[in-house]
N, C-alpha and C. Protein backbone atom coordinates (compact mmCIF):
# COMPACT_ATOMS: atom_id res chain seq x y z
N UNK A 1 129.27 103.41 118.81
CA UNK A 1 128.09 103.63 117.98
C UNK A 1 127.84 102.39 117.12
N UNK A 2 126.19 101.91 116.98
CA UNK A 2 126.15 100.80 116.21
C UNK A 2 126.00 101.44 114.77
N UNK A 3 126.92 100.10 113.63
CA UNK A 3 126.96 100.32 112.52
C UNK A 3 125.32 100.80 111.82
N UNK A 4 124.78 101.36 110.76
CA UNK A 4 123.65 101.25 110.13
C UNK A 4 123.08 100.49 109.65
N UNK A 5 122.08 99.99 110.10
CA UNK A 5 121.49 98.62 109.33
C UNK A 5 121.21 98.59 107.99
N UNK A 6 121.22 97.95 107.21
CA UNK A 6 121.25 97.52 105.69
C UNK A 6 119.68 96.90 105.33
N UNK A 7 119.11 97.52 104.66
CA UNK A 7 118.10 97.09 104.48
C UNK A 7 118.00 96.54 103.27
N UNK A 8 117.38 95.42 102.86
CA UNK A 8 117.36 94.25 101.45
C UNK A 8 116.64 95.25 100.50
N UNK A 9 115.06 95.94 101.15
CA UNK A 9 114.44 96.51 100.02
C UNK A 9 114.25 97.85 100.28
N UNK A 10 113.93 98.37 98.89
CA UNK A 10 113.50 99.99 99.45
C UNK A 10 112.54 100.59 99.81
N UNK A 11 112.64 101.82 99.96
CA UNK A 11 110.97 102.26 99.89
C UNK A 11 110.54 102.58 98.99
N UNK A 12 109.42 102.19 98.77
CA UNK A 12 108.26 102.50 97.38
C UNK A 12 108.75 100.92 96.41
N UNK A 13 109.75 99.94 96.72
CA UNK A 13 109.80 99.26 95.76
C UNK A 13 108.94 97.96 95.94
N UNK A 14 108.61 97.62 94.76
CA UNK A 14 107.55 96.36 94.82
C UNK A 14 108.04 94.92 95.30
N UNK A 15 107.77 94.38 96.06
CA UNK A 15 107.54 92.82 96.43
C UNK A 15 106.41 92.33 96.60
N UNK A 16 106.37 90.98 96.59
CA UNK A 16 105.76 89.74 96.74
C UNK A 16 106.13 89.12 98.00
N UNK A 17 104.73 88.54 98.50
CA UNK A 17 104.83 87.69 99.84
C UNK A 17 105.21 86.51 99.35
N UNK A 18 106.37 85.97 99.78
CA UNK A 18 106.73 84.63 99.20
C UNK A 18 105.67 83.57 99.36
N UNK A 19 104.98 83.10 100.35
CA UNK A 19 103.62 81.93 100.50
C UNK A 19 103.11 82.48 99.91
N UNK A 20 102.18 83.88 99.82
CA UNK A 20 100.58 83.46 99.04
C UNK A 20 100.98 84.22 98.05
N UNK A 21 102.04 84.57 97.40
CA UNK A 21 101.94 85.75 95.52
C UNK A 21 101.32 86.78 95.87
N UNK A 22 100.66 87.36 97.27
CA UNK A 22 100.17 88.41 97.22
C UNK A 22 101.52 89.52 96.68
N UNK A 23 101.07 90.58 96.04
CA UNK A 23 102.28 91.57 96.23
C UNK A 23 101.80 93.07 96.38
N UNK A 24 102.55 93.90 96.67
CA UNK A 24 102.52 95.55 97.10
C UNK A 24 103.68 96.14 97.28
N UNK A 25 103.83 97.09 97.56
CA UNK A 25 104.49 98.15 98.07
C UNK A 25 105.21 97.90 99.51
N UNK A 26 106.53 98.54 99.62
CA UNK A 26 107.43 98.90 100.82
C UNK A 26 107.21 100.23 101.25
N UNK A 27 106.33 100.85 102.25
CA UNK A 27 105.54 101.79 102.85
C UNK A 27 106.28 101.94 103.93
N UNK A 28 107.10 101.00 104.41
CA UNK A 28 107.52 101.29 105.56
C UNK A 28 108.95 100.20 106.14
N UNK A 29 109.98 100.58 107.10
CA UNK A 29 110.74 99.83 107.83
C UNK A 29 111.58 99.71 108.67
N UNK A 30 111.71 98.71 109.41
CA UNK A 30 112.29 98.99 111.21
C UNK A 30 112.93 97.86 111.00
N UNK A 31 113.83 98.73 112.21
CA UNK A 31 115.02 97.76 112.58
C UNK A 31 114.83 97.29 114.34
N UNK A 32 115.35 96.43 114.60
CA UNK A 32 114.93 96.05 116.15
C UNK A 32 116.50 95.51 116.39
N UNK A 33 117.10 95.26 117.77
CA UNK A 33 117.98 94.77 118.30
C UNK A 33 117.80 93.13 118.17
N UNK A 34 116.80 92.61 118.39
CA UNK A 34 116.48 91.24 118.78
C UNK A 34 115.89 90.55 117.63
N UNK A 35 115.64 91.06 116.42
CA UNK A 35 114.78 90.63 115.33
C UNK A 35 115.23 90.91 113.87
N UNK A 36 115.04 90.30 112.91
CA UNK A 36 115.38 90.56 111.76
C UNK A 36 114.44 91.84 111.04
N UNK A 37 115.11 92.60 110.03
CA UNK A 37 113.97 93.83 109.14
C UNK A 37 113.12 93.31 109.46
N UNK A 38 111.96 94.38 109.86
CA UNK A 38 110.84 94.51 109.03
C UNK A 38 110.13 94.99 108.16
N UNK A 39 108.99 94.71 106.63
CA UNK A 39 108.61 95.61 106.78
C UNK A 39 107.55 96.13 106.29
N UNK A 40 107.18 96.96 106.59
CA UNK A 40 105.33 97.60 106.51
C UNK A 40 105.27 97.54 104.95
N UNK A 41 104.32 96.68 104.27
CA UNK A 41 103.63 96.75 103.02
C UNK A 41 102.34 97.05 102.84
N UNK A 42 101.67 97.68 102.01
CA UNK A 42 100.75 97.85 101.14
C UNK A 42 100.27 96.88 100.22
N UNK A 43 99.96 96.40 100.40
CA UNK A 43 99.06 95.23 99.40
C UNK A 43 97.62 95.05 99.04
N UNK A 44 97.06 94.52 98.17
CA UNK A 44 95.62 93.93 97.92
C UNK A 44 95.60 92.07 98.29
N UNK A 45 94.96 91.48 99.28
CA UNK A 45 95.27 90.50 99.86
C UNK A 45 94.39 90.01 99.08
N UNK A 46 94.01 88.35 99.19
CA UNK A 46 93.44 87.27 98.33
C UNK A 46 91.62 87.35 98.53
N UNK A 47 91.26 88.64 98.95
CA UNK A 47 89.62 89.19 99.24
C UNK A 47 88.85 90.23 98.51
N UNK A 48 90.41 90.52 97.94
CA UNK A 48 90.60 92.31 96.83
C UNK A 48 90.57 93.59 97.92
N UNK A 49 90.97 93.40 99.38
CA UNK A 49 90.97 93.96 99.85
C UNK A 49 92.54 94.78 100.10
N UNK A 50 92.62 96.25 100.15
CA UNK A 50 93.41 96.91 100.08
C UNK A 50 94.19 96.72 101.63
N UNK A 51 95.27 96.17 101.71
CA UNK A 51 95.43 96.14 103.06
C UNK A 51 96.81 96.67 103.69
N UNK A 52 97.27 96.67 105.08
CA UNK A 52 98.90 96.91 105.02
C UNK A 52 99.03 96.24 106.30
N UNK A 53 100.39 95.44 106.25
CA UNK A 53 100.66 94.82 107.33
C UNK A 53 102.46 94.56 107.65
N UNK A 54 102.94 94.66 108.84
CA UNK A 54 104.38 94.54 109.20
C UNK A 54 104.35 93.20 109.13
N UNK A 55 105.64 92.87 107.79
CA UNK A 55 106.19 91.15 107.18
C UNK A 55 107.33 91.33 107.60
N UNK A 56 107.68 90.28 107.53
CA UNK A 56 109.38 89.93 108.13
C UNK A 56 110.51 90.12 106.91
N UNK A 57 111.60 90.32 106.66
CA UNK A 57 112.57 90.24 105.41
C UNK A 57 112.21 89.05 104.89
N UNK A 58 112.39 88.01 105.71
CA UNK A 58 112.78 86.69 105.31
C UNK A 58 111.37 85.81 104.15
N UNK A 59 109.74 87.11 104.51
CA UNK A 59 108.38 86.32 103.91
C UNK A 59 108.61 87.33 102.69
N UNK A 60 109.54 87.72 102.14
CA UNK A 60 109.25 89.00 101.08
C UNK A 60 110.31 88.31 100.19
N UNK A 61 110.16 88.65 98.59
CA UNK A 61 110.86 88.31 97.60
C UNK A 61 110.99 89.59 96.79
N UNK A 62 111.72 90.19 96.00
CA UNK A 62 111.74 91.61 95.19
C UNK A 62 110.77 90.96 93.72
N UNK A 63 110.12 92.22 93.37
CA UNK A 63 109.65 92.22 91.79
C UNK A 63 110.44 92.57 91.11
């Protein structure tokens, strides 16, 4: 049996996209064999638009 993956953030907790300062919500997250976390955020992007999109661990920073 594989061990449980460890995830950096939680759900519902706030981050920031490390390039653009956008920030939101952890809505969501997956684990893959071949790939690092991902994971589904909630954000308002640089348009004021309400948006959500699957980020990688590595583009996310904690608030």
């Amino acid at each position: 049996m594989e061990p449980k993956a460890v995830f950096k953030f939680e759900m519902n907790q706030r981050v920031a996209l490390s390039m653009s300062g956008e920030y939101g919500v952890v809505i969501g997250r997956a684990e893959y064999l071949d790939l690092a976390p991902q994971y589904y955020i909630r954000y308002v992007d640089g348009t004021d638009r309400q948006v959500q999109d699957w980020i990688p661990e590595s583009a996310l920073t904690a608030l």
